[in-house]
C-alpha atoms as a PDB file:
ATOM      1  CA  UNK A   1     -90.566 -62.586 -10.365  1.00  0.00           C
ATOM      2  CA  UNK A   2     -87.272 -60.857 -11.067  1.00  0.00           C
ATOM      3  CA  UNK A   3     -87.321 -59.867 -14.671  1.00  0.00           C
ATOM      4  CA  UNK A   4     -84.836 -57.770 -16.822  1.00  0.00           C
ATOM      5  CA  UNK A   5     -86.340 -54.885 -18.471  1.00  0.00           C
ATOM      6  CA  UNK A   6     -85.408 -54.056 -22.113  1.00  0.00           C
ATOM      7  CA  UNK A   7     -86.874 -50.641 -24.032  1.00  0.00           C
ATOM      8  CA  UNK A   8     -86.349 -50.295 -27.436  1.00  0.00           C
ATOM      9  CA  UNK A   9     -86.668 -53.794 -28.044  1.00  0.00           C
ATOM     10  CA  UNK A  10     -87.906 -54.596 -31.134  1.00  0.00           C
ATOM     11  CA  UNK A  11     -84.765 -54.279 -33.089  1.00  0.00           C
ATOM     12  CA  UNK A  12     -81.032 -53.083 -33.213  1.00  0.00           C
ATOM     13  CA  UNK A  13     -79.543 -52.892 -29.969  1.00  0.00           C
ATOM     14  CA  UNK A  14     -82.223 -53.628 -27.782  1.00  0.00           C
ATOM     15  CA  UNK A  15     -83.014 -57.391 -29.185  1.00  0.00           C
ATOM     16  CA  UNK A  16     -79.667 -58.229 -29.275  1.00  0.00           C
ATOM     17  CA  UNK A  17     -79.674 -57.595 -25.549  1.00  0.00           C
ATOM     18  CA  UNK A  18     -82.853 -59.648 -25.400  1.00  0.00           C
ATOM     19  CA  UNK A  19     -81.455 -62.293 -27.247  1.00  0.00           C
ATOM     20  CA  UNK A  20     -78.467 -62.247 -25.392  1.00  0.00           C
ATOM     21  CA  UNK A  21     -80.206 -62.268 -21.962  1.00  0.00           C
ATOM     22  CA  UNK A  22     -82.767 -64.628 -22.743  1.00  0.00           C
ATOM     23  CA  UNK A  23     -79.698 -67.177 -23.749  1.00  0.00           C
ATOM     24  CA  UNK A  24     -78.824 -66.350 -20.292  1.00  0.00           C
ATOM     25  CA  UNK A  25     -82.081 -67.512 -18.820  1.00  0.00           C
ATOM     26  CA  UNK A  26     -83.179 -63.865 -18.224  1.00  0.00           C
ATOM     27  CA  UNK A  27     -87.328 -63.648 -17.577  1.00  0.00           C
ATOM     28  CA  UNK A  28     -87.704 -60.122 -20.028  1.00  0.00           C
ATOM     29  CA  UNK A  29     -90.250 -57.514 -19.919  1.00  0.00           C
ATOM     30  CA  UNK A  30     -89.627 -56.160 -23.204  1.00  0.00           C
ATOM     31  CA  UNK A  31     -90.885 -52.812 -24.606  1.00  0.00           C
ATOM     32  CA  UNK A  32     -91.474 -51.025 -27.851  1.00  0.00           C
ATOM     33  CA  UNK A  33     -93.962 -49.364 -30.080  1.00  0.00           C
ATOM     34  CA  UNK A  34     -94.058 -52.105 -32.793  1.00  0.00           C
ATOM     35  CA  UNK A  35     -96.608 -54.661 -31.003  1.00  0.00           C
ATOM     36  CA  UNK A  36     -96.157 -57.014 -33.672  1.00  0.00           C
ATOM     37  CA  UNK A  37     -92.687 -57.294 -33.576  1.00  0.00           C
ATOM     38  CA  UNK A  38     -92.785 -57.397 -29.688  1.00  0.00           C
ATOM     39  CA  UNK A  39     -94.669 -60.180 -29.954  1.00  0.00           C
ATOM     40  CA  UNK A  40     -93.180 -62.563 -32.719  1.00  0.00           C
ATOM     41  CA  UNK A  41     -89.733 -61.920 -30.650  1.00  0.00           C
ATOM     42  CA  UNK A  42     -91.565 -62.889 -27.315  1.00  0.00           C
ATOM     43  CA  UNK A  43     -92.892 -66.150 -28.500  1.00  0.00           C
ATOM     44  CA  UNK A  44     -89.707 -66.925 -30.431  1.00  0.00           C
ATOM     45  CA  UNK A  45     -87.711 -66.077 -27.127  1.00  0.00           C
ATOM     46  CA  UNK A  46     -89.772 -68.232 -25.149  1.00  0.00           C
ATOM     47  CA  UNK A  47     -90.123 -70.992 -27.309  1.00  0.00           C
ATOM     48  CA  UNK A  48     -86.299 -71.301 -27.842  1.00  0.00           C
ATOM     49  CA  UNK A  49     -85.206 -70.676 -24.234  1.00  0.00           C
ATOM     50  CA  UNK A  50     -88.099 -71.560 -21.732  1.00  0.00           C
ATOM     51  CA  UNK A  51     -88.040 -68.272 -20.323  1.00  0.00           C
ATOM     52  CA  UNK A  52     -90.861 -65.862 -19.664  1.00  0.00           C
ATOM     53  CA  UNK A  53     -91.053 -62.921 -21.972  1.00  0.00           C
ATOM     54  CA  UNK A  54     -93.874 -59.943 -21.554  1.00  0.00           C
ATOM     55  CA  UNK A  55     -94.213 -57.371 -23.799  1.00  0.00           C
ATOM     56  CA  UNK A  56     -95.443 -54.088 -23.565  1.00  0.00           C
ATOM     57  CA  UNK A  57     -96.492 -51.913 -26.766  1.00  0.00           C
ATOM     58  CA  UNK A  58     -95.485 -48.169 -25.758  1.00  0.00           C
ATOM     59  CA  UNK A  59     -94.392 -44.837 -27.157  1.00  0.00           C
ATOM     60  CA  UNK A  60     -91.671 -43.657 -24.403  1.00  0.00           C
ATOM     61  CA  UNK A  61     -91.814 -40.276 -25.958  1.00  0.00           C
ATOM     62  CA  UNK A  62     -95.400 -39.495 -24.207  1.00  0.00           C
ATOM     63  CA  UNK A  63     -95.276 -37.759 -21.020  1.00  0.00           C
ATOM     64  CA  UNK A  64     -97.001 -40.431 -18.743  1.00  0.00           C
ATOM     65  CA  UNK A  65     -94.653 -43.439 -20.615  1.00  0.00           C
ATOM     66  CA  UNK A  66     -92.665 -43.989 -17.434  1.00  0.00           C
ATOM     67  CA  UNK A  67     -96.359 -43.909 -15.153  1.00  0.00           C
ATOM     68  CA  UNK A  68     -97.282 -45.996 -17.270  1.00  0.00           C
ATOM     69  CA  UNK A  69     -95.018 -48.769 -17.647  1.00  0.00           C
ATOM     70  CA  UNK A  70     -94.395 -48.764 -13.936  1.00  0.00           C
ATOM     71  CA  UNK A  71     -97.658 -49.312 -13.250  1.00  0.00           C
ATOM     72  CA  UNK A  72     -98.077 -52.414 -15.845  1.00  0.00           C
ATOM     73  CA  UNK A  73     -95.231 -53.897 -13.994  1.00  0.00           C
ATOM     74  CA  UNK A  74     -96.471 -53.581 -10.311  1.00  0.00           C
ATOM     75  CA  UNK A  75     -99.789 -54.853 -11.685  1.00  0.00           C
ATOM     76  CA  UNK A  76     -97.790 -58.237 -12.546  1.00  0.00           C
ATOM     77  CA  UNK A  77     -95.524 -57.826  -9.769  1.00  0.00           C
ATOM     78  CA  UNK A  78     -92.305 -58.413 -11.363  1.00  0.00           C
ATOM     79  CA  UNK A  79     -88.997 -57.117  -9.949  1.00  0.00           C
ATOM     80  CA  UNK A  80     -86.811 -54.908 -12.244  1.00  0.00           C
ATOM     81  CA  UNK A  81     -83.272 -56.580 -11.393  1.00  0.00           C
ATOM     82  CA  UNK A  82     -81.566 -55.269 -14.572  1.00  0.00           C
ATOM     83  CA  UNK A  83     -83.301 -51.886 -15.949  1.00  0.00           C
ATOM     84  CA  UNK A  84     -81.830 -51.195 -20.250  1.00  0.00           C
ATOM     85  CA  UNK A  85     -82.143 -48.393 -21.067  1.00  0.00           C
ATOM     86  CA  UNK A  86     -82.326 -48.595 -24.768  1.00  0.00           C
ATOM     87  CA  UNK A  87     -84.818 -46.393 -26.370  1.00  0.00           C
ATOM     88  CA  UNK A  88     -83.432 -43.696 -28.634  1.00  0.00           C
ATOM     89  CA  UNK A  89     -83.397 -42.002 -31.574  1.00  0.00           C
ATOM     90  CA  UNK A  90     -81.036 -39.545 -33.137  1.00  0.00           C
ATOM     91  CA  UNK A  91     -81.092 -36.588 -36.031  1.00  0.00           C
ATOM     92  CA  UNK A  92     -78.819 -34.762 -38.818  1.00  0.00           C
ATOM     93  CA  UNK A  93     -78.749 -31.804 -40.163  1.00  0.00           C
ATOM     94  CA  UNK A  94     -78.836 -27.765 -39.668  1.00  0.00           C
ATOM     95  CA  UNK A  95     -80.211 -27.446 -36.214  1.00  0.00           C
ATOM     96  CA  UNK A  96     -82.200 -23.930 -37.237  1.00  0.00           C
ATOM     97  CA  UNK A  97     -83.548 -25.914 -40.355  1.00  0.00           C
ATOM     98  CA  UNK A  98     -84.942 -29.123 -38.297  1.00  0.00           C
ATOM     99  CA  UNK A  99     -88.494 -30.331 -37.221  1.00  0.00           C
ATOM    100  CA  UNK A 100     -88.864 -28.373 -33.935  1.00  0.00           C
ATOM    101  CA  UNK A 101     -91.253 -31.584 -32.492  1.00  0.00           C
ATOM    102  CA  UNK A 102     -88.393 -33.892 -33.489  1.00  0.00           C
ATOM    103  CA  UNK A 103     -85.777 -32.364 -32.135  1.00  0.00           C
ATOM    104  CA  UNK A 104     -87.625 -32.125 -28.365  1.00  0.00           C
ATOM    105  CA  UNK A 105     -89.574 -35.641 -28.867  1.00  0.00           C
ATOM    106  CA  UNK A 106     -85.649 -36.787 -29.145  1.00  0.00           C
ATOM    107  CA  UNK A 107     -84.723 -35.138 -26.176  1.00  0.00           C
ATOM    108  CA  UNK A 108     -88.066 -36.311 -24.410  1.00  0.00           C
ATOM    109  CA  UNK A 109     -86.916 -39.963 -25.180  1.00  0.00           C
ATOM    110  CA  UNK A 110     -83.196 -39.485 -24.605  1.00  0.00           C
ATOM    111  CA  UNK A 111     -83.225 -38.009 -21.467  1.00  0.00           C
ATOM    112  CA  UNK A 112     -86.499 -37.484 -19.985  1.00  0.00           C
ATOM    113  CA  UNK A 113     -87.777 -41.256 -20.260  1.00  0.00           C
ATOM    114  CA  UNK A 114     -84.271 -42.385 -19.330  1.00  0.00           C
ATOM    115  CA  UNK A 115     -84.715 -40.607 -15.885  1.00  0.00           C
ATOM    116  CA  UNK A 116     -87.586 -41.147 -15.247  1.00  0.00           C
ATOM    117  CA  UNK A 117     -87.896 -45.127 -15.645  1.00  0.00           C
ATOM    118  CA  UNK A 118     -84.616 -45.025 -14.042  1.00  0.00           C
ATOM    119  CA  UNK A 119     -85.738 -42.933 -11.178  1.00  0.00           C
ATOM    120  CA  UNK A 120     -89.174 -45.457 -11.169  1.00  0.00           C
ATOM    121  CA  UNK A 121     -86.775 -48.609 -10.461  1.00  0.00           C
ATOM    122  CA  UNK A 122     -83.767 -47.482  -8.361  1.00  0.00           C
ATOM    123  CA  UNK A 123     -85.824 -47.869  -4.989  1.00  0.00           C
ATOM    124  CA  UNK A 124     -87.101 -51.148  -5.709  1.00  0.00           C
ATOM    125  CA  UNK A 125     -83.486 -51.649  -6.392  1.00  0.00           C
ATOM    126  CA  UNK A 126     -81.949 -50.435  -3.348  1.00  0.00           C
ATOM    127  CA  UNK A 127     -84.426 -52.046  -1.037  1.00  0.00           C
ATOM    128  CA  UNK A 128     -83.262 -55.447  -2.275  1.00  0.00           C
ATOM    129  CA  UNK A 129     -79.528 -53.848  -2.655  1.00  0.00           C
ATOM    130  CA  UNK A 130     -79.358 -55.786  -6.168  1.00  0.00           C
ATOM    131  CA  UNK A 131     -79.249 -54.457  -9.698  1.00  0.00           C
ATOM    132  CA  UNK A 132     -78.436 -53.062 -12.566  1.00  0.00           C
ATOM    133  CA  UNK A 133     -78.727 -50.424 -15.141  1.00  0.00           C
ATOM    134  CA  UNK A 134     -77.562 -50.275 -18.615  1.00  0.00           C
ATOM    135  CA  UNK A 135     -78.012 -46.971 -20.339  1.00  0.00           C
ATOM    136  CA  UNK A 136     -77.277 -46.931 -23.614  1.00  0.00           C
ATOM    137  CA  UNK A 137     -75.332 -43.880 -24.847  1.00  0.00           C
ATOM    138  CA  UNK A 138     -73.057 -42.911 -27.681  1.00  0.00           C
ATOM    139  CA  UNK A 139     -69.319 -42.618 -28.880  1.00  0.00           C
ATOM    140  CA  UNK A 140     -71.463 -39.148 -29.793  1.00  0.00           C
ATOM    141  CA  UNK A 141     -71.809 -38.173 -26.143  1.00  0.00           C
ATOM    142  CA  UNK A 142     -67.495 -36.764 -25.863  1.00  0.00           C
ATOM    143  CA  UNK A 143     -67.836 -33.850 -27.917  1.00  0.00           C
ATOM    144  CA  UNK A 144     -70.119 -31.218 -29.660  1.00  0.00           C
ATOM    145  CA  UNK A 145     -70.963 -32.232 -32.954  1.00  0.00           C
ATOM    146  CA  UNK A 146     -72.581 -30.025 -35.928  1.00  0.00           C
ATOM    147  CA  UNK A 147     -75.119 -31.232 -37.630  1.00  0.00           C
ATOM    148  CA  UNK A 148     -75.991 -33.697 -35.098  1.00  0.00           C
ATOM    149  CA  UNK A 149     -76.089 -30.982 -32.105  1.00  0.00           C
ATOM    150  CA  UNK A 150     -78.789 -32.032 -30.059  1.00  0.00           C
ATOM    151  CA  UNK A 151     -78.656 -36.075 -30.676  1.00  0.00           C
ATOM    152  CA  UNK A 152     -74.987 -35.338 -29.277  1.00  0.00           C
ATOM    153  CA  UNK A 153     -75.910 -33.017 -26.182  1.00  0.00           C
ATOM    154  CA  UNK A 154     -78.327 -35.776 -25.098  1.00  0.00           C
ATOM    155  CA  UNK A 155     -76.003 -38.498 -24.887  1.00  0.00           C
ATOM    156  CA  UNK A 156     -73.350 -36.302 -23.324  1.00  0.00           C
ATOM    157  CA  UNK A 157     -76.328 -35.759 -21.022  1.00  0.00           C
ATOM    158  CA  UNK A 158     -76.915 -39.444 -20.608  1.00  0.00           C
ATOM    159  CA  UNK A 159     -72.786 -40.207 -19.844  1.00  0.00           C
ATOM    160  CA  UNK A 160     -72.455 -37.749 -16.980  1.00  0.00           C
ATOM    161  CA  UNK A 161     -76.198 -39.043 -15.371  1.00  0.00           C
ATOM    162  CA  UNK A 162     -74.919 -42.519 -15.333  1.00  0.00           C
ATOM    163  CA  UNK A 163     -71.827 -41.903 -14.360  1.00  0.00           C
ATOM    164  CA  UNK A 164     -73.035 -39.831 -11.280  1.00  0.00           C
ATOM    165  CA  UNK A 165     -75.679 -41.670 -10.083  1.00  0.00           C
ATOM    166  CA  UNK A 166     -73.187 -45.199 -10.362  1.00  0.00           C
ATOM    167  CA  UNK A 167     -71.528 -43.970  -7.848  1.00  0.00           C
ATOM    168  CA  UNK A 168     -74.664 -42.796  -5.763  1.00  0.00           C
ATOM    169  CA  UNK A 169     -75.863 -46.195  -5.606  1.00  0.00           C
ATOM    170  CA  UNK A 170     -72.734 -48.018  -5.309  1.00  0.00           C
ATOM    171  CA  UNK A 171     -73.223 -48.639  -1.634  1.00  0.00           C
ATOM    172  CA  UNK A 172     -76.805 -50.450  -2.405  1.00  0.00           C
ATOM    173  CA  UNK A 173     -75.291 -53.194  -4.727  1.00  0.00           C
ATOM    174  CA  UNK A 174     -76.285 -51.530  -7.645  1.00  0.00           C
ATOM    175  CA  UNK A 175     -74.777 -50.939 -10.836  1.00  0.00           C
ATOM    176  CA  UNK A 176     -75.009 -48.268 -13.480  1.00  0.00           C
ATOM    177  CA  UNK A 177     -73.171 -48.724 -16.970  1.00  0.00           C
ATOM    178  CA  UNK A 178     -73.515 -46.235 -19.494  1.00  0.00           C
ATOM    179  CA  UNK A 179     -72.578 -47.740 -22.599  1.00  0.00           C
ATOM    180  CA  UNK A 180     -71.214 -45.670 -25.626  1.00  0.00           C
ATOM    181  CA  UNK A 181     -71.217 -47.132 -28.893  1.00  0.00           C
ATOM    182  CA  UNK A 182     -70.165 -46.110 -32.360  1.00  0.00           C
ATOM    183  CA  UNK A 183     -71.801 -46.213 -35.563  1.00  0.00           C
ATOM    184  CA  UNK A 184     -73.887 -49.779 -35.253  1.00  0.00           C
ATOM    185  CA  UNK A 185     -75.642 -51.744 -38.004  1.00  0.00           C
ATOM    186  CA  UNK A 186     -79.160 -50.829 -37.358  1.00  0.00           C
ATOM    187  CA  UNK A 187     -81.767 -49.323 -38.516  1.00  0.00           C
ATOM    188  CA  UNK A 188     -80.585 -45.819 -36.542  1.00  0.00           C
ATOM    189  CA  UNK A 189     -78.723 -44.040 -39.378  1.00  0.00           C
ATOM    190  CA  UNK A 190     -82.023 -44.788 -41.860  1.00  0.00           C
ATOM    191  CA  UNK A 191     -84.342 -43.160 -38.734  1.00  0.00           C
ATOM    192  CA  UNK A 192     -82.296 -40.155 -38.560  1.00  0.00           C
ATOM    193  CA  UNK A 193     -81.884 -39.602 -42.249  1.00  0.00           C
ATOM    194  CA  UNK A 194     -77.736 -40.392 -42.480  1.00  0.00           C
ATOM    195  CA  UNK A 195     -77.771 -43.640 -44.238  1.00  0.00           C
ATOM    196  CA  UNK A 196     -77.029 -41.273 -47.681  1.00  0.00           C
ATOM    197  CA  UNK A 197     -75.149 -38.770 -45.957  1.00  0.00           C
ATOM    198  CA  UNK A 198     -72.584 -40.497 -43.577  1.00  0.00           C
ATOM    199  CA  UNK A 199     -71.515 -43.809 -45.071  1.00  0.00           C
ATOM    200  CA  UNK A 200     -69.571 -45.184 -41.747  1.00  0.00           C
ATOM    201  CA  UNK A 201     -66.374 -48.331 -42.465  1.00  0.00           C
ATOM    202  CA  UNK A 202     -65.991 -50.800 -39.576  1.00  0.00           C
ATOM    203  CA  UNK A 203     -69.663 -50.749 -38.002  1.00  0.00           C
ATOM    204  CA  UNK A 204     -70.120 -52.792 -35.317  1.00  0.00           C
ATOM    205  CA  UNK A 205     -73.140 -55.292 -35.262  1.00  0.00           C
ATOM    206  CA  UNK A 206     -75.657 -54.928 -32.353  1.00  0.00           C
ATOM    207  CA  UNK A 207     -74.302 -58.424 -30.860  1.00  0.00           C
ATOM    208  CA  UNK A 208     -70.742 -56.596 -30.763  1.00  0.00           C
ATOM    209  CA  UNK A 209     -71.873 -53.944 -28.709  1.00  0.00           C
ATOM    210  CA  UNK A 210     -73.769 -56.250 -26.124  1.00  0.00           C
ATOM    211  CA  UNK A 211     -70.526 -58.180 -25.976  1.00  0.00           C
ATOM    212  CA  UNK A 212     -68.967 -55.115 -24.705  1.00  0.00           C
ATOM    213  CA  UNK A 213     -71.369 -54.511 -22.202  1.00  0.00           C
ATOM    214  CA  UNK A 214     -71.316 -57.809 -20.941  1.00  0.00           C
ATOM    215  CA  UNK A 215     -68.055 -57.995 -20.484  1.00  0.00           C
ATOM    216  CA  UNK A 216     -67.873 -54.584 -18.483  1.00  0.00           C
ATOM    217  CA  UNK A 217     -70.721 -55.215 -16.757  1.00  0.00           C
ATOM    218  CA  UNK A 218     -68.875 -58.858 -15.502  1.00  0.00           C
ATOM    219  CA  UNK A 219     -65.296 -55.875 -14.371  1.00  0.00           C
ATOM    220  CA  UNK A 220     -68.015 -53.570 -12.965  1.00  0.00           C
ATOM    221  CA  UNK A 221     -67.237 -50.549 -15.187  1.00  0.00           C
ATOM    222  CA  UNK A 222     -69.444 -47.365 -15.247  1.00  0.00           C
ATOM    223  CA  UNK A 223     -68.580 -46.245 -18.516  1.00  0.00           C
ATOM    224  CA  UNK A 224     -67.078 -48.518 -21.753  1.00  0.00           C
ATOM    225  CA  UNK A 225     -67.038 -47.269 -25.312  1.00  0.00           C
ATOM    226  CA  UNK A 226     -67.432 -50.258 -27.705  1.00  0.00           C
ATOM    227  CA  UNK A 227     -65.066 -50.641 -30.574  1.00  0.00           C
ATOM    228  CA  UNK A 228     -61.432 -49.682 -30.480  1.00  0.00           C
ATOM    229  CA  UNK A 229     -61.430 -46.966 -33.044  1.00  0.00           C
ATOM    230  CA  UNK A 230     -64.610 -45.385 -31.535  1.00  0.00           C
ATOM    231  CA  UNK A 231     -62.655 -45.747 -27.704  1.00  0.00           C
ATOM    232  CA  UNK A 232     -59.198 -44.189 -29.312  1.00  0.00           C
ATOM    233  CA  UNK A 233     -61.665 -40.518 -31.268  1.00  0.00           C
ATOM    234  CA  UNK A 234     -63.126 -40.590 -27.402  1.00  0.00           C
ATOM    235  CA  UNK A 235     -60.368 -41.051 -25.557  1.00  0.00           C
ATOM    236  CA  UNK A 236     -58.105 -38.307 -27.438  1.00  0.00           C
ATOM    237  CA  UNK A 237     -60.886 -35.476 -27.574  1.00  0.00           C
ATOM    238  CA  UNK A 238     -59.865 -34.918 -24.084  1.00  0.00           C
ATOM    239  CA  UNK A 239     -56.588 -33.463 -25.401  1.00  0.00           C
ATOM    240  CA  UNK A 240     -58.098 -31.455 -27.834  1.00  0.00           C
ATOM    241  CA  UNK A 241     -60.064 -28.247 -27.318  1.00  0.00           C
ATOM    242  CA  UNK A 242     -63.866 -28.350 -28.221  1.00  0.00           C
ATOM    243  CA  UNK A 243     -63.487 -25.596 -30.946  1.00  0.00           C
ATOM    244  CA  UNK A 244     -60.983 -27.233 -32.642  1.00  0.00           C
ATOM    245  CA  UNK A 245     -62.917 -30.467 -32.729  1.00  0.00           C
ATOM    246  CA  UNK A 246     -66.369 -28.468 -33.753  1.00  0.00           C
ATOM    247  CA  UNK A 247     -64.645 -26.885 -36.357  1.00  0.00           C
ATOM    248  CA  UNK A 248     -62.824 -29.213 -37.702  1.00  0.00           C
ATOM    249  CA  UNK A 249     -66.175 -32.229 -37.953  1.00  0.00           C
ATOM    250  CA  UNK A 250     -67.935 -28.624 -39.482  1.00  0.00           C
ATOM    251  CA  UNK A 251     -65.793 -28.397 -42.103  1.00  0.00           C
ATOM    252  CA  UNK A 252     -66.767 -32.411 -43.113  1.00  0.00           C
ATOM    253  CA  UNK A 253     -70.304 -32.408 -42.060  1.00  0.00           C
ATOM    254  CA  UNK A 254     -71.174 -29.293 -43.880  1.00  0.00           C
ATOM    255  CA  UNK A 255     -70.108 -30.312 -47.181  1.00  0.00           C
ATOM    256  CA  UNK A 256     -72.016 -33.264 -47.060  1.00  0.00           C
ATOM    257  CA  UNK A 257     -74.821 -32.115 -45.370  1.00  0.00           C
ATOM    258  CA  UNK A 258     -74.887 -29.248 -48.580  1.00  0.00           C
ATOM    259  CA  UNK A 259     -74.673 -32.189 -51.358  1.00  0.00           C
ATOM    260  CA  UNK A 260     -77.706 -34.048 -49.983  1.00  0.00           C
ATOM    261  CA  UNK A 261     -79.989 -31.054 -50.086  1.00  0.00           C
END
């Protein structure tokens, strides 16, 4: 059974896309570390749109998460036809002054579990020469940012991977979208501890953002940012010199960063 894999999927982002997908008569495989959640959206999704809809409670942060979920679906023998690459989480603050664990369970998630799952489905992939693969980046990802250093290296990690590897497996059929948003109304800002520092006009919703990627996905782009504004600060960082922009989103950053301590 071809199935469309979603992590992250319990809110935010990653159920809009299973939402979205399941309105499309995608069968989902949908994973998370809230089981409860998992579930009530499962039987809600396949209720609603006669789909099938598996879930599959798991921290991506542990080292074997990508073993793992591989081998739960081999054991059910679906086919990953469209990989999402969802999970995420992000941080603010003085690097030297952060949690240590946090900081490299965020790059463990952001990057490491990205590859890996992604490195898991490509053959299966290839050998049917169908796919695709939606990793979900940031707006974050086009230039350093202080106070928010290492949630912005990964998804400037996460841009040039997809980017590279869409073109790698554009012979096979396949393709890789790395999707950038902007600030989004979900629960992200309250995980990482901005929603009192950062207070962000013009969000986009999470249904916004999949709109985006659907629509790019349909022209076969490799990279979209969603949300004009956020597409415009990307697009003209390239004209600007890193220092300039690092010292200039400092000089902001700091002073709130210093009021909410």
């Amino acid at each position: 059974m071809k199935v469309t894999l979603i992590t992250g999927a319990s809110s935010g982002i990653g159920e809009a896309f299973a939402r979205r997908l399941a309105g499309e008569k995608h069968d989902l495989v949908l994973v998370a570390r809230n089981e409860k959640k998992l579930h009530e959206l499962c039987d809600e999704l396949m209720l609603e749109h006669k789909i099938m809809a598996h879930y599959v409670p798991l921290d991506l942060t542990r080292l074997d998460a990508d073993a793992v979920l591989f081998a739960e679906t081999e054991k059910h023998r679906f086919e990953v036809d469209w990989l999402i690459n969802n999970a995420g989480f992000g941080s603010y603050g003085d690097f030297a002054k952060l949690d240590r664990d946090h900081e490299i369970g965020m790059i463990d998630l952001n990057i490491r579990t990205l590859v890996a799952l992604t490195h898991r489905y490509l053959p299966g992939m290839r050998a049917r020469k169908a796919g695709k693969v939606i990793n979900v980046s940031s707006a974050a990802g086009f230039q350093p940012i202080p106070f928010m250093s290492t949630y912005a290296a990964t998804k400037a990690f996460v841009n040039s991977f997809s980017e590279a590897i869409a073109e790698e497996n554009r012979p096979f059929g396949i393709q890789v979208l790395a999707l950038c948003p902007g600030s989004t109304k979900t629960n992200f800002h309250a995980a990482a501890r901005m929603d009192r520092v950062i207070q962000v006009k013009g969000q986009e919703t999470a249904e916004q953002v999949v709109e985006t990627a659907m629509r790019a996905i349909k022209a076969g782009r490799t990279r979209v940012v969603s949300g004009t504004v956020n597409w415009l600060v990307a697009t003209a960082v390239n004209f600007v010199p890193n220092a300039l922009i690092t010292r200039a989103m400092a000089r902001g950053l700091r002073g709130k960063y210093q009021e909410d301590q």
